[in-house]
Protein backbone atom coordinates (compact mmCIF):
# COMPACT_ATOMS: atom_id res chain seq x y z
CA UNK A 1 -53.92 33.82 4.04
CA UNK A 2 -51.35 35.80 1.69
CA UNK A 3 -51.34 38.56 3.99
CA UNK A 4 -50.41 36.04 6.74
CA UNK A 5 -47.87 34.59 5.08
CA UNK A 6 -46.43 37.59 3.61
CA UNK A 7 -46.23 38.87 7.35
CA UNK A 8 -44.58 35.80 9.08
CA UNK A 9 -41.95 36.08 5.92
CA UNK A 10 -41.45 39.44 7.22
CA UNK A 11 -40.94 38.87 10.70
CA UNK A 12 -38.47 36.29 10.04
CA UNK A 13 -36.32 38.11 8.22
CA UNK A 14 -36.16 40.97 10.30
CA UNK A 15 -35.38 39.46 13.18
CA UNK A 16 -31.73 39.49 12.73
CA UNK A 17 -32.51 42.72 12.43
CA UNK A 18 -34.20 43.34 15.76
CA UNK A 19 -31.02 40.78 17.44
CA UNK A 20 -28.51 43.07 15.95
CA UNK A 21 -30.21 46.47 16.76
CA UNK A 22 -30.56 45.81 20.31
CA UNK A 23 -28.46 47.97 22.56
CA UNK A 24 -27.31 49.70 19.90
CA UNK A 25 -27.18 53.40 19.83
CA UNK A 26 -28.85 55.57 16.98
CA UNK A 27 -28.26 58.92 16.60
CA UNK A 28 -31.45 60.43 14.40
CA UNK A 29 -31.61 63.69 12.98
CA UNK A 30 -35.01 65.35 11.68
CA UNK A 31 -35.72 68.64 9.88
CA UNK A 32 -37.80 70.96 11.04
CA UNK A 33 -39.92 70.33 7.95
CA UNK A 34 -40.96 66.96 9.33
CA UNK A 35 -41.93 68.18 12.44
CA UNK A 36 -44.32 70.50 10.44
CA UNK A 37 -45.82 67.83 8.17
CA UNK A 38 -48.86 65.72 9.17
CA UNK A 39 -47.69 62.63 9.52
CA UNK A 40 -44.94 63.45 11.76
CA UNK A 41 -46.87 61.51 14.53
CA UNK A 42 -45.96 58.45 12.11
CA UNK A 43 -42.35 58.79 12.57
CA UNK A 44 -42.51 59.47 16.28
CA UNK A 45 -44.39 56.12 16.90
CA UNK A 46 -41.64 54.53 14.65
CA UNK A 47 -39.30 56.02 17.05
CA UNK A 48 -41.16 54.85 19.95
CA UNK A 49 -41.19 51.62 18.34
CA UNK A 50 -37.50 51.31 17.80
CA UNK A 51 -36.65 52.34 21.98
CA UNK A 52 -38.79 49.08 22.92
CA UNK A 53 -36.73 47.18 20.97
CA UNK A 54 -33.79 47.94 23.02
CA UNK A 55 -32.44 50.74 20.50
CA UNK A 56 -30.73 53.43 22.83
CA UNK A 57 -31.63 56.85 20.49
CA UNK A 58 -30.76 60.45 20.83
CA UNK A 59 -33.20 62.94 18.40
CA UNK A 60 -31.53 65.83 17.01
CA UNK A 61 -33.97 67.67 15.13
CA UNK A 62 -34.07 71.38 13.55
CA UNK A 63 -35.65 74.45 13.19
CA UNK A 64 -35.09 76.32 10.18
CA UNK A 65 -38.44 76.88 9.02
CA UNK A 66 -39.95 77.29 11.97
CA UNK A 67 -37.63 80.72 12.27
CA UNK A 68 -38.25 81.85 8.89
CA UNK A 69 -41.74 81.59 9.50
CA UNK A 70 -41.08 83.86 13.33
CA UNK A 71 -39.08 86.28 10.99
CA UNK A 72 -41.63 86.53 8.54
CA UNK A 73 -44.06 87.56 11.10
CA UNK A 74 -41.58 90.06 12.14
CA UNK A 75 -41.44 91.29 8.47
CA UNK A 76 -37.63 90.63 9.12
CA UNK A 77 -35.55 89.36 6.19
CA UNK A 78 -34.13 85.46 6.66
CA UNK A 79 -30.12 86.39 6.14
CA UNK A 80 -27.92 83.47 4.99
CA UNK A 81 -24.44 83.42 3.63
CA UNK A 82 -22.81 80.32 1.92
CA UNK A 83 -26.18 78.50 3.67
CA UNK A 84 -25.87 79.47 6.89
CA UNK A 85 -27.83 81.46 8.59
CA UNK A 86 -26.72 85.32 10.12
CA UNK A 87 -28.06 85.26 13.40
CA UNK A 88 -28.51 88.23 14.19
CA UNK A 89 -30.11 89.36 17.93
CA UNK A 90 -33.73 89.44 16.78
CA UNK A 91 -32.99 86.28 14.57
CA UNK A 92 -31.58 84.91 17.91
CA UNK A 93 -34.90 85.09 19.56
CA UNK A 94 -36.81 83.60 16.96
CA UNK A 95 -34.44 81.01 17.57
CA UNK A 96 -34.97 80.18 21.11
CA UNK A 97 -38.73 80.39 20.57
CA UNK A 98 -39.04 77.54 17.54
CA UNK A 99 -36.45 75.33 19.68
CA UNK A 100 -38.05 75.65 22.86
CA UNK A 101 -41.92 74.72 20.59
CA UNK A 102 -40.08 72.13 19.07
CA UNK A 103 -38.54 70.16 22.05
CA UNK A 104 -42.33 70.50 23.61
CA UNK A 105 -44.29 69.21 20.24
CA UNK A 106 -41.44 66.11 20.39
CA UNK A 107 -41.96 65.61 23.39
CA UNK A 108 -45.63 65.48 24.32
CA UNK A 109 -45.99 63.48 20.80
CA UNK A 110 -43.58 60.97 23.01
CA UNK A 111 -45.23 61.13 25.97
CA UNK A 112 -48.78 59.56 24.44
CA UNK A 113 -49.41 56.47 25.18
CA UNK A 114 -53.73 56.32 24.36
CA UNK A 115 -55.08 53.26 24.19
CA UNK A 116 -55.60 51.87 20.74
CA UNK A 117 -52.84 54.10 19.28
CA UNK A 118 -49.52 53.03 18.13
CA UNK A 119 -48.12 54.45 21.42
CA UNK A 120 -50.29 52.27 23.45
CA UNK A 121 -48.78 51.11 26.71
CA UNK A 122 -45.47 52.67 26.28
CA UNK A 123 -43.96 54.71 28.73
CA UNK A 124 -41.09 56.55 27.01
CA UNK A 125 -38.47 59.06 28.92
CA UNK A 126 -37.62 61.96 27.53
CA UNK A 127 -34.54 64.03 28.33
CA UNK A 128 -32.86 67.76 26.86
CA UNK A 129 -30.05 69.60 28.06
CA UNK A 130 -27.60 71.65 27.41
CA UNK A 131 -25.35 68.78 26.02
CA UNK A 132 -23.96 70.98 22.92
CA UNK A 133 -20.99 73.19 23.79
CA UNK A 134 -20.17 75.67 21.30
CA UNK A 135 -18.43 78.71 19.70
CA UNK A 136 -19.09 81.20 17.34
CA UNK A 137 -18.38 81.04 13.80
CA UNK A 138 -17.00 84.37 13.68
CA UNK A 139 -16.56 86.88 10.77
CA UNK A 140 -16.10 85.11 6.85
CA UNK A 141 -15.75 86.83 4.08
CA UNK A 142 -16.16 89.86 5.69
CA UNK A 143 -19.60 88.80 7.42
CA UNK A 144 -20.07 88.65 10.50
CA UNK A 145 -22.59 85.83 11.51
CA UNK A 146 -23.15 86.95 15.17
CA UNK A 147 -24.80 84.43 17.43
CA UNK A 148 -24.36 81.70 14.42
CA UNK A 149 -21.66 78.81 16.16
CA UNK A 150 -20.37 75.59 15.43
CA UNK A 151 -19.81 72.62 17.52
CA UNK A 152 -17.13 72.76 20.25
CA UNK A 153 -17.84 69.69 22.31
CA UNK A 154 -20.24 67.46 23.12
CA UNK A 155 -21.52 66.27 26.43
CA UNK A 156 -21.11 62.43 26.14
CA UNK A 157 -20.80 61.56 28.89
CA UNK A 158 -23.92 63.28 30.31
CA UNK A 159 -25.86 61.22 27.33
CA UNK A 160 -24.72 58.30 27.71
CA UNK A 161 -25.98 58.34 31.75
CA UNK A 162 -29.20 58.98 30.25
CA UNK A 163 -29.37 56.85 27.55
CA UNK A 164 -28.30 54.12 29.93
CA UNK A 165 -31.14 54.76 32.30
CA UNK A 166 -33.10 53.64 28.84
CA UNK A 167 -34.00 57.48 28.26
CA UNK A 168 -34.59 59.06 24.98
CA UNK A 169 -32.57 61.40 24.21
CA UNK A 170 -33.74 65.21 22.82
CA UNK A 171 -31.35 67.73 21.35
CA UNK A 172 -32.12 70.83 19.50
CA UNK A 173 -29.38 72.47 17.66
CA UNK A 174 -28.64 75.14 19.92
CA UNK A 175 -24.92 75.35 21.41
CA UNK A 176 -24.22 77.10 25.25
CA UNK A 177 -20.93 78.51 25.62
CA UNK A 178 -18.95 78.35 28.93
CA UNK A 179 -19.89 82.04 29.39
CA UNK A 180 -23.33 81.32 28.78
CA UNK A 181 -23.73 82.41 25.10
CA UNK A 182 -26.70 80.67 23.08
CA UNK A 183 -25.40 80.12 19.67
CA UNK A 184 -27.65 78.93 16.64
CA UNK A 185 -26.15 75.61 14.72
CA UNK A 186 -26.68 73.52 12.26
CA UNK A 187 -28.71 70.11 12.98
CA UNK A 188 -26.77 68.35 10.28
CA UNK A 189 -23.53 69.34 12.36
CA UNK A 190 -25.23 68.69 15.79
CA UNK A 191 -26.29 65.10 14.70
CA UNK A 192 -23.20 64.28 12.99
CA UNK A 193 -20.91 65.26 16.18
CA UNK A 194 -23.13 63.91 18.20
CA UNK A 195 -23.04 60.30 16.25
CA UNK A 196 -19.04 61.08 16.66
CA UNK A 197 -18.90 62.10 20.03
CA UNK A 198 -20.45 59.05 21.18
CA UNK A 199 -19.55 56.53 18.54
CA UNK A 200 -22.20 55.77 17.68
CA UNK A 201 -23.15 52.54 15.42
CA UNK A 202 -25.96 54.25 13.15
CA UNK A 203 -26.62 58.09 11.91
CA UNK A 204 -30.08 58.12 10.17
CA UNK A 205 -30.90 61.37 8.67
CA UNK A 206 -34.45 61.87 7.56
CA UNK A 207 -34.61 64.20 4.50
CA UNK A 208 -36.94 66.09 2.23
CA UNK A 209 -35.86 63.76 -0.51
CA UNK A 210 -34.61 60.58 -1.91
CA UNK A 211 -31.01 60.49 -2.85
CA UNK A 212 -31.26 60.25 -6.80
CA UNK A 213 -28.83 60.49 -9.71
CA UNK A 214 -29.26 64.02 -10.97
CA UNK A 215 -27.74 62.73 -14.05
CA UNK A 216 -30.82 59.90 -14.93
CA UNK A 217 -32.98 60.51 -11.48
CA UNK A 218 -32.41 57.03 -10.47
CA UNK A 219 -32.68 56.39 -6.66
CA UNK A 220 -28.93 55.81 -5.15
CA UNK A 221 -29.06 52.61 -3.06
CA UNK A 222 -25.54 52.99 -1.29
CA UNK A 223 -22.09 54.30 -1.59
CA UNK A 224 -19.12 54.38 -0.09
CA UNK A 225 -17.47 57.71 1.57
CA UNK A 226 -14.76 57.38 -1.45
CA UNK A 227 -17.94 57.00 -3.94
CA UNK A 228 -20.00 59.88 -1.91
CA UNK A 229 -17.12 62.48 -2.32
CA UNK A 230 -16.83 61.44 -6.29
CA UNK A 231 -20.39 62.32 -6.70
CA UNK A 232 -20.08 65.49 -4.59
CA UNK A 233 -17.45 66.66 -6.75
CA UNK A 234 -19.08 65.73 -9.89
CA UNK A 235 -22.42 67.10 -8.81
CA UNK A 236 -21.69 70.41 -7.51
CA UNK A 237 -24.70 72.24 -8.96
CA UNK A 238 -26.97 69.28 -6.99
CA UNK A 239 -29.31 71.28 -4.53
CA UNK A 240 -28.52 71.50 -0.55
CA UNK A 241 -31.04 69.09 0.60
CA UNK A 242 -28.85 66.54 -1.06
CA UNK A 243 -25.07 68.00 -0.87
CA UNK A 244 -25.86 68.64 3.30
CA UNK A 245 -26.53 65.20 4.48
CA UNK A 246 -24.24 63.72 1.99
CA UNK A 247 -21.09 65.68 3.17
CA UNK A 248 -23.12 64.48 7.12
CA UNK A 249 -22.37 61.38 5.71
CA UNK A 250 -18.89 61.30 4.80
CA UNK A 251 -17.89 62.96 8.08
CA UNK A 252 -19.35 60.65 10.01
CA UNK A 253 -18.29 57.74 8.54
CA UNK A 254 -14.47 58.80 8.28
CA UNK A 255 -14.40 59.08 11.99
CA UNK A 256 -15.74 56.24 12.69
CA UNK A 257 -19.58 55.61 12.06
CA UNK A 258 -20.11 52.43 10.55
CA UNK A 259 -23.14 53.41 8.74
CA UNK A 260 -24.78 56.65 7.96
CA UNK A 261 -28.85 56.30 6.35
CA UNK A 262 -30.71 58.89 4.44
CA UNK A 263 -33.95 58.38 4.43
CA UNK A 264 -36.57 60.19 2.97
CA UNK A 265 -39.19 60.87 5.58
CA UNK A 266 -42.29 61.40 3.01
CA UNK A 267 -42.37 57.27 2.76
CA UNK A 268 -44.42 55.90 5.63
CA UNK A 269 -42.34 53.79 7.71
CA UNK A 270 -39.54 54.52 6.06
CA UNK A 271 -37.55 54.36 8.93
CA UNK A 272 -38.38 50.40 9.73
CA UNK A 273 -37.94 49.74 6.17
CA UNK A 274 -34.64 50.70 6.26
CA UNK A 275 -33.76 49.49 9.50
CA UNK A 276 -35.55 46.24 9.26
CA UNK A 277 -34.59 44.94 5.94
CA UNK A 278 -32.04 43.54 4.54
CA UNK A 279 -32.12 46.00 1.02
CA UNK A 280 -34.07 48.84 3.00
CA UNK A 281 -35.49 51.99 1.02
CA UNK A 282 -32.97 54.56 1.47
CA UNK A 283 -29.28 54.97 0.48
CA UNK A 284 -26.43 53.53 2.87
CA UNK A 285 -23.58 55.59 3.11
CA UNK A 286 -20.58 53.54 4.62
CA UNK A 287 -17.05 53.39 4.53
CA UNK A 288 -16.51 50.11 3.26
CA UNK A 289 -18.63 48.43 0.61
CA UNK A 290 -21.78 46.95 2.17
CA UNK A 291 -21.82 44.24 -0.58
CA UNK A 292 -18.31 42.43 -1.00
CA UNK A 293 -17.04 39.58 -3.00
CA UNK A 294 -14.23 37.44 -1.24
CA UNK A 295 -12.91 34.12 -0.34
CA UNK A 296 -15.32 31.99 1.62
CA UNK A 297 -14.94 30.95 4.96
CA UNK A 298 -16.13 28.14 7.43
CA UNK A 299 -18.50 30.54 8.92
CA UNK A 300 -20.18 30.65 5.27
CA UNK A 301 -21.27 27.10 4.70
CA UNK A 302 -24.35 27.40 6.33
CA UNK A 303 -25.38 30.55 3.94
CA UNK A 304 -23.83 28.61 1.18
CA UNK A 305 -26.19 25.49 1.89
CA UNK A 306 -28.91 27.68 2.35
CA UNK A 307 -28.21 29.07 -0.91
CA UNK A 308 -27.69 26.03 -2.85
CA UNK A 309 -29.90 24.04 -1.92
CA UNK A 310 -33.36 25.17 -3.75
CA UNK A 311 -30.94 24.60 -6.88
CA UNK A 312 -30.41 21.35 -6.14
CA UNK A 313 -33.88 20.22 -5.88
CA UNK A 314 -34.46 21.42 -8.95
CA UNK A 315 -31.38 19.50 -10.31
CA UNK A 316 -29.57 22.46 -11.54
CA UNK A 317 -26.64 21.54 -9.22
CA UNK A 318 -25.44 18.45 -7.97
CA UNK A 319 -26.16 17.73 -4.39
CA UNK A 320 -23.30 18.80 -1.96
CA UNK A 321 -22.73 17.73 1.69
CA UNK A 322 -22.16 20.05 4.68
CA UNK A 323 -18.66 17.99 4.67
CA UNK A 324 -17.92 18.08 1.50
CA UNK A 325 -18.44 21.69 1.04
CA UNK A 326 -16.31 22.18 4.54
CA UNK A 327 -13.42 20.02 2.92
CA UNK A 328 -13.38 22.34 0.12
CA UNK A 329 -14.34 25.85 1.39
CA UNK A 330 -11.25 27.06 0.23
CA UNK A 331 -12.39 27.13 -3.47
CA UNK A 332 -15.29 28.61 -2.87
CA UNK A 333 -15.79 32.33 -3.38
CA UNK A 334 -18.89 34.30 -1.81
CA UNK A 335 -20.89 37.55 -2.27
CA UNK A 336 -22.13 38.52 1.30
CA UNK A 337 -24.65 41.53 1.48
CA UNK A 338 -24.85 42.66 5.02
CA UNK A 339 -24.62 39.22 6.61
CA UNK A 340 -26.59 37.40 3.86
CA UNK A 341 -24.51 35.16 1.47
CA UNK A 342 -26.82 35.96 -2.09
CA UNK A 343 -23.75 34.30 -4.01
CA UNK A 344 -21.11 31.84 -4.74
CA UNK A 345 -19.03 29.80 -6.43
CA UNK A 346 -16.18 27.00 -6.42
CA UNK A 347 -13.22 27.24 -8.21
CA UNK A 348 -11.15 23.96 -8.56
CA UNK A 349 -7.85 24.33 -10.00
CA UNK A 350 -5.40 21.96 -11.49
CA UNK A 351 -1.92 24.05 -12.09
CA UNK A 352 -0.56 20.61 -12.99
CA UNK A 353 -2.49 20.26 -15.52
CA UNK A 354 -3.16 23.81 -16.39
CA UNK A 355 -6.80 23.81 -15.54
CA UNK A 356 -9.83 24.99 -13.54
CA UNK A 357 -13.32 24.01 -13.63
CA UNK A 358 -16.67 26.52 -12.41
CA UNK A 359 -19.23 24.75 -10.30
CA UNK A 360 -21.83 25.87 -7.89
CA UNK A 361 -22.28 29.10 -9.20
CA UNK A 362 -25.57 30.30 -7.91
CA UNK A 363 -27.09 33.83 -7.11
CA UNK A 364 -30.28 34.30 -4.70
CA UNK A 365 -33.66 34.41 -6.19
CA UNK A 366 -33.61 37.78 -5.01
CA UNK A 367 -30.40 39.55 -5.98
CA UNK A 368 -30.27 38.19 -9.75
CA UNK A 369 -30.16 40.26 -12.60
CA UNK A 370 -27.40 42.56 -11.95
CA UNK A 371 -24.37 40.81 -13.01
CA UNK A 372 -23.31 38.63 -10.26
CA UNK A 373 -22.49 36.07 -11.54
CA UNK A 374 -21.00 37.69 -14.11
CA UNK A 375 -18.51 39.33 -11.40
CA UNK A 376 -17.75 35.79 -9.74
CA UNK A 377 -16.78 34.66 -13.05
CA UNK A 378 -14.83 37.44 -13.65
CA UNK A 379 -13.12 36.88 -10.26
CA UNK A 380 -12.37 33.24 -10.99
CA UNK A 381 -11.06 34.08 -14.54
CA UNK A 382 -8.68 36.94 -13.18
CA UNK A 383 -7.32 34.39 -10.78
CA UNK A 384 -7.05 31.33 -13.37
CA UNK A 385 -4.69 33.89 -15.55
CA UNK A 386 -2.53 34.48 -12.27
CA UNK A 387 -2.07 30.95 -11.88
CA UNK A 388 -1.32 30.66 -15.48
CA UNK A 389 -3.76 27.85 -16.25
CA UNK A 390 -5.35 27.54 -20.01
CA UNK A 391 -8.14 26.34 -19.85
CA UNK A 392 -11.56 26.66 -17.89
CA UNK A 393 -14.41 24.06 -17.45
CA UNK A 394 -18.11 23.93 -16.48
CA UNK A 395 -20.56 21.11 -16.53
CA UNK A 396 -23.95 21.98 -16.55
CA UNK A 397 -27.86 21.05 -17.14
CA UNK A 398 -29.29 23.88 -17.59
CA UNK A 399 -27.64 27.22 -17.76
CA UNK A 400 -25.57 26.61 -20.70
CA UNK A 401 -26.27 29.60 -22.49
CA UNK A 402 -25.80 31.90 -19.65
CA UNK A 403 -22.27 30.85 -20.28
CA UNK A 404 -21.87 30.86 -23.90
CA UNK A 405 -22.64 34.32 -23.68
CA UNK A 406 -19.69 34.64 -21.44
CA UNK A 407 -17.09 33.29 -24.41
CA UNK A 408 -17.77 29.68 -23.18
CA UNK A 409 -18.18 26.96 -25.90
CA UNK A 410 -19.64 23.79 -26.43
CA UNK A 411 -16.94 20.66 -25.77
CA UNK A 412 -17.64 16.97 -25.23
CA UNK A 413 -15.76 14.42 -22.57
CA UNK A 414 -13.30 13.56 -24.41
CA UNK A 415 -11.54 17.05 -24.29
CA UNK A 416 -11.99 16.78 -20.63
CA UNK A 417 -8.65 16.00 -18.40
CA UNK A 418 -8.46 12.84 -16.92
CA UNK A 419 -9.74 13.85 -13.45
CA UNK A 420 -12.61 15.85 -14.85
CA UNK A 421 -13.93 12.58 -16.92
CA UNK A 422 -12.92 10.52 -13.55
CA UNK A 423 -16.03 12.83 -11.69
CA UNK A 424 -18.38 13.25 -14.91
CA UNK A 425 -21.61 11.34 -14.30
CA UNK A 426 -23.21 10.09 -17.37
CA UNK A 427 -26.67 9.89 -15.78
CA UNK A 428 -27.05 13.52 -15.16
CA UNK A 429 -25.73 14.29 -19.07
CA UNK A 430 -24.55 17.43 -18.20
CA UNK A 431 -22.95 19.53 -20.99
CA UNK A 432 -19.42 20.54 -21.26
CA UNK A 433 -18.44 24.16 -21.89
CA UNK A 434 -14.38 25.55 -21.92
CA UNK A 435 -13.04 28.45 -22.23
CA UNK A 436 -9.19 29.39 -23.33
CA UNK A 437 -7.39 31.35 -21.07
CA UNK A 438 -5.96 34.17 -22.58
């Protein structure tokens, strides 16, 4: 019966989720070391799950091991400078082979569709071409890199016919140049002008590993591009696997990519997690904050009712009307979290008098615990000191001491201001905290 609950709790609140996804294009990139694990048959049914939702996706995936391994059979050395690979001609042809096995692994694992597998009944289209024009990097430093390119253009127009005819997508990161060069690339690069090229609204790039502090190993939930290049700078020694789809990240998202996820693609179902959640598994790379703290608007009072109201059954805040919150939605102040408002909090000021009193501060269940509340009060406070008011009020039953730690103290109604004491309500004995403004 848990189980059952747990999963219509699920469905619900992904379902925004699936509303918002729809139609949407997702550019994905995978290494070649998750085509090479065992479970890479997990991911592509999470792929196939995501284009029957409506998701229009194009798969960039790589190769690199896949050549090392060729080269190694070749007892030829694996040549990089500054990370990139030298391509040289033999290199080249280990190249062609491990894309060309590639593309035909993806897509026959796409094509399945066995009964009582995950594929069952689907009947996926997949599509490659030579989509990816390119040039070659050149000589650096003195070293030549030979059939090694960079992007020059992409094809989007080409991939968006297909992707409107509801096709998947394939692209290996191998460029063609107008005299019919093959050059060798970089699937980081490929998916991230890709995801440009066609503006994509999501780049997801499945690594090798969670995005962690190096500094205390913690697991990095998001960042902005601003934040991303601080911690690129101040983590230069951090190993490629991180640094590559981080700098992805902040290219993508300064020209134009709303979102960029890195996910690591050892978790099973990673992919859904992230997509389908509202806190997801991986760390969100996007140009603005995906948490924000502003004025409310009239669009919020449903999330603000919704947020409330377990509160006020349990009589921890007075019972507000949809009206009366709509006549004063301009005191309130909101945390919204991708759509979700998980905070909030009215501020009703008095410059006459040269006060302001706190009420309805709540968090969600879910999101307490790391100071938000303490940042809403630290909001209202900055802007009590603008207005120049003195002093700041709160009534309340049961979260007294959540304030006194905050450099509230204890008062009584008759240091209240006249239309404070006009609205105090004896029966619910609340007690009265202020605070100087200083």
């Amino acid at each position: 019966m848990q189980s059952e609950k747990s999963f219509v709790s699920w469905f619900r609140d992904s379902s925004p989720y699936i509303h918002a996804h729809r139609n949407k294009t997702f550019v994905i990139s995978l290494g070649g070391e998750a085509v090479q694990a065992d479970d890479f048959d997990h991911h592509i049914h999470d792929i196939a799950l995501l284009s029957s939702l409506g998701i229009r996706l194009v798969l960039v995936h790589g190769i690199r091991p896949q050549i090392d391994q060729r080269l190694n059979k070749l007892n030829a050395p694996a040549l990089f400078h500054k990370n990139l690979r030298i391509t040289d001609d033999l290199a080249l042809q280990c190249v062609k082979e491990a894309a060309g096995l590639v593309r035909v692994e993806i897509e026959a694992l796409l094509s399945m569709g066995l009964s009582n597998s995950p594929m069952a009944g689907s009947s996926l289209k997949v599509v490659s071409g030579n989509y990816v024009i390119a040039k070659p990097i050149g000589v650096i430093d003195g070293i030549d890199y030979c059939h090694t390119g960079e992007v020059r253009r992409i094809d989007s127009i080409a991939i968006h016919q297909q992707l409107d005819q509801n096709t998947v997508v394939l692209i290996s990161p191998i460029g063609y140049s107008p005299s019919g060069e093959v050059f060798n690339l970089s699937a980081e690069q490929v998916a991230t002008a890709v995801s440009i090229a066609l503006k994509a609204e999501k780049l997801i790039l499945l690594t090798e590993h969670s995005c962690c502090n190096p500094d205390n190993g913690e697991h990095i939930r998001q960042m902005t591009t601003d934040e991303t290049d601080i911690f690129l700078q101040n983590h230069k020694a951090a190993p490629d696997l991180i640094k590559l789809p981080l700098t992805a990240a902040i290219q993508s998202c300064q020209a134009g990519i709303e979102r960029v996820h890195l996910i690591n693609r050892h978790i099973d179902g990673a992919l859904l997690q992230e997509l389908f959640s509202r806190d997801g598994i991986g760390t969100l790379i996007s140009s603005a904050p995906f948490e924000v703290l502003r004025p409310a608007k009239l669009d919020d009072i449903g999330g603000i009712i919704e947020l409330i109201k377990p509160l006020e059954q349990q009589g921890i805040l007075v019972k507000r009307s949809r009206e009366k919150i709509e006549m004063e939605i301009a005191d309130y102040i909101v945390i919204e979290r991708d759509g979700l408002i998980i905070a909030c909090a009215a501020f009703h000021a008095n410059e006459q008098d040269y006060f302001g009193a706190i009420a309805c501060l709540a968090v969600h269940e879910n999101y307490q615990g790391v100071s938000r509340g303490g940042r809403l009060l630290n909001y209202v406070y900055q802007k009590a000191m603008q207005m120049k008011l003195k002093k700041l009020f709160v009534l309340s039953t049961q979260t007294m001491q959540w304030f006194i730690e905050r450099g509230f103290i204890a008062s009584n109604i008759n240091n209240l201001p006249d239309p404070l004491k006009e609205l105090y309500n004896p029966q619910r004995n609340s007690k009265i905290l202020c605070k100087n403004i200083e």
